[in-house]
Protein backbone atom coordinates (compact mmCIF):
# COMPACT_ATOMS: atom_id res chain seq x y z
CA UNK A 1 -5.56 7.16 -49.88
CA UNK A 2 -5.10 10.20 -47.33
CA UNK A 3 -8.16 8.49 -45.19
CA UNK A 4 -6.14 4.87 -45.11
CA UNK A 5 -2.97 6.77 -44.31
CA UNK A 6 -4.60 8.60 -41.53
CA UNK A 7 -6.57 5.35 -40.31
CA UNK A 8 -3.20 3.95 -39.92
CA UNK A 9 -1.41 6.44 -38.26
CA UNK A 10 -4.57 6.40 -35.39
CA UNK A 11 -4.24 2.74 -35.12
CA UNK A 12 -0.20 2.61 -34.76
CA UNK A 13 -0.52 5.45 -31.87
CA UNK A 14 -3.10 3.75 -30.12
CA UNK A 15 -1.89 0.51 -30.01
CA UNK A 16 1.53 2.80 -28.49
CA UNK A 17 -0.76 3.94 -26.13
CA UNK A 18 -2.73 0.79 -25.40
CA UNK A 19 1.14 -0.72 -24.58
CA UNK A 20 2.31 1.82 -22.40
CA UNK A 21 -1.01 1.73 -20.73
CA UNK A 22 -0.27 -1.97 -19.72
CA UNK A 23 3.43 -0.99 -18.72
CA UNK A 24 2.21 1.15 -16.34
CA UNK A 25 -0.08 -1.38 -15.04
CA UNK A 26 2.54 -3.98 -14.50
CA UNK A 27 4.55 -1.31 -13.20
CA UNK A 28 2.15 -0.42 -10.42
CA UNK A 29 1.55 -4.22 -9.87
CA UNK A 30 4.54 -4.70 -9.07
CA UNK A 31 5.16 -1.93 -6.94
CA UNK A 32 2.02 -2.64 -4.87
CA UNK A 33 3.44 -6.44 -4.79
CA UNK A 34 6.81 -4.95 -3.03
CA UNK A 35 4.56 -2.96 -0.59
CA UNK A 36 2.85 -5.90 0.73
CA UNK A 37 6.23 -8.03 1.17
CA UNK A 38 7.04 -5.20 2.98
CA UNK A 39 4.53 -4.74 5.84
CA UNK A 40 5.13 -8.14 7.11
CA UNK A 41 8.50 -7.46 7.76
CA UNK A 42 8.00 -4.19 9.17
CA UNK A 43 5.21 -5.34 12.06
CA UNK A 44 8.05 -8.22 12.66
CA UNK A 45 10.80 -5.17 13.38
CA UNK A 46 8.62 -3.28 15.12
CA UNK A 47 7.05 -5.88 17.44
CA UNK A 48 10.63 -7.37 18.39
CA UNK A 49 11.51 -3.57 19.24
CA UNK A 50 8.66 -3.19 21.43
CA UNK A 51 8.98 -6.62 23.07
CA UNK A 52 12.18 -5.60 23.44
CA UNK A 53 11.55 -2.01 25.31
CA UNK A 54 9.28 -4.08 27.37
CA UNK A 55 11.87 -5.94 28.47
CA UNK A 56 14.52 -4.68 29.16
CA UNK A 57 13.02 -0.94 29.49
CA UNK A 58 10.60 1.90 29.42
CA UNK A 59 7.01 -0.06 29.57
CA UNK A 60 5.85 3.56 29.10
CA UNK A 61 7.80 3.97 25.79
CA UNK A 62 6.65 0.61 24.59
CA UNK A 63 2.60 1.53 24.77
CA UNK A 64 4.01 4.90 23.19
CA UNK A 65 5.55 2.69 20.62
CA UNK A 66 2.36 0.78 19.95
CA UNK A 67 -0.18 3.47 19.82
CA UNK A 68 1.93 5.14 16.99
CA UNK A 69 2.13 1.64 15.26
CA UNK A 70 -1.74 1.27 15.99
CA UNK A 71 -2.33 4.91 14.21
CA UNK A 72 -0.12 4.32 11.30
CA UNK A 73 -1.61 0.79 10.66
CA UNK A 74 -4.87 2.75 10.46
CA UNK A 75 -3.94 5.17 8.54
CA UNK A 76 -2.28 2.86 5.76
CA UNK A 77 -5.55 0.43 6.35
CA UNK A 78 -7.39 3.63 5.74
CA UNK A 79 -5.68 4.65 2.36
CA UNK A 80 -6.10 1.52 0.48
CA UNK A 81 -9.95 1.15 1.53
CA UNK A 82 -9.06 -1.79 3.95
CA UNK A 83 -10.33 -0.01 7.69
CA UNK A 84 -14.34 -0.47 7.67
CA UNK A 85 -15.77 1.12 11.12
CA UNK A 86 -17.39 -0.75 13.27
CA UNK A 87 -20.87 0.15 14.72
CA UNK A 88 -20.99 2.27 17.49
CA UNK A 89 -22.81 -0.68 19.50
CA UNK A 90 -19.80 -2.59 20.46
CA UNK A 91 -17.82 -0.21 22.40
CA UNK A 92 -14.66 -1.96 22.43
């Protein structure tokens, strides 16, 4: 009897655990969901700021503007496993 009882308690708090497990999971599926409706609109900000500094003024501050764009696209690229270097061979 002490066996069954104990057999039962195991399998009640793992199937608690096995359900929080999967909240998390949705939970960080929809987080990373957000994040990529959320880089779109960013580049589209950012480019119509630069476009705009080229316009109407510092083309200096613009390239600034887009190298620090360029480096934290690569470094975002970079944390999800997205940036794969190219061979040395094509010098671009």
């Amino acid at each position: 009897m002490c066996v069954f009882l104990f057999y039962k308690l195991y399998k009640d708090a793992h199937k608690s655990y096995l359900l929080e497990q999967e909240k998390v999971i949705i939970q960080q599926e929809k987080l990373e969901n957000l994040k990529s409706k959320i880089a779109p609109h960013f580049l589209f900000n950012n480019l119509n700021k630069i476009r705009n500094e080229l316009l109407f003024n510092d083309p200096k501050d613009a390239a600034d503007k887009i190298v620090a764009m360029s480096d934290l696209l690569r470094s975002i690229l970079n944390k999800r496993g997205l940036l794969f270097p190219l061979p040395k061979k094509l010098n671009l």
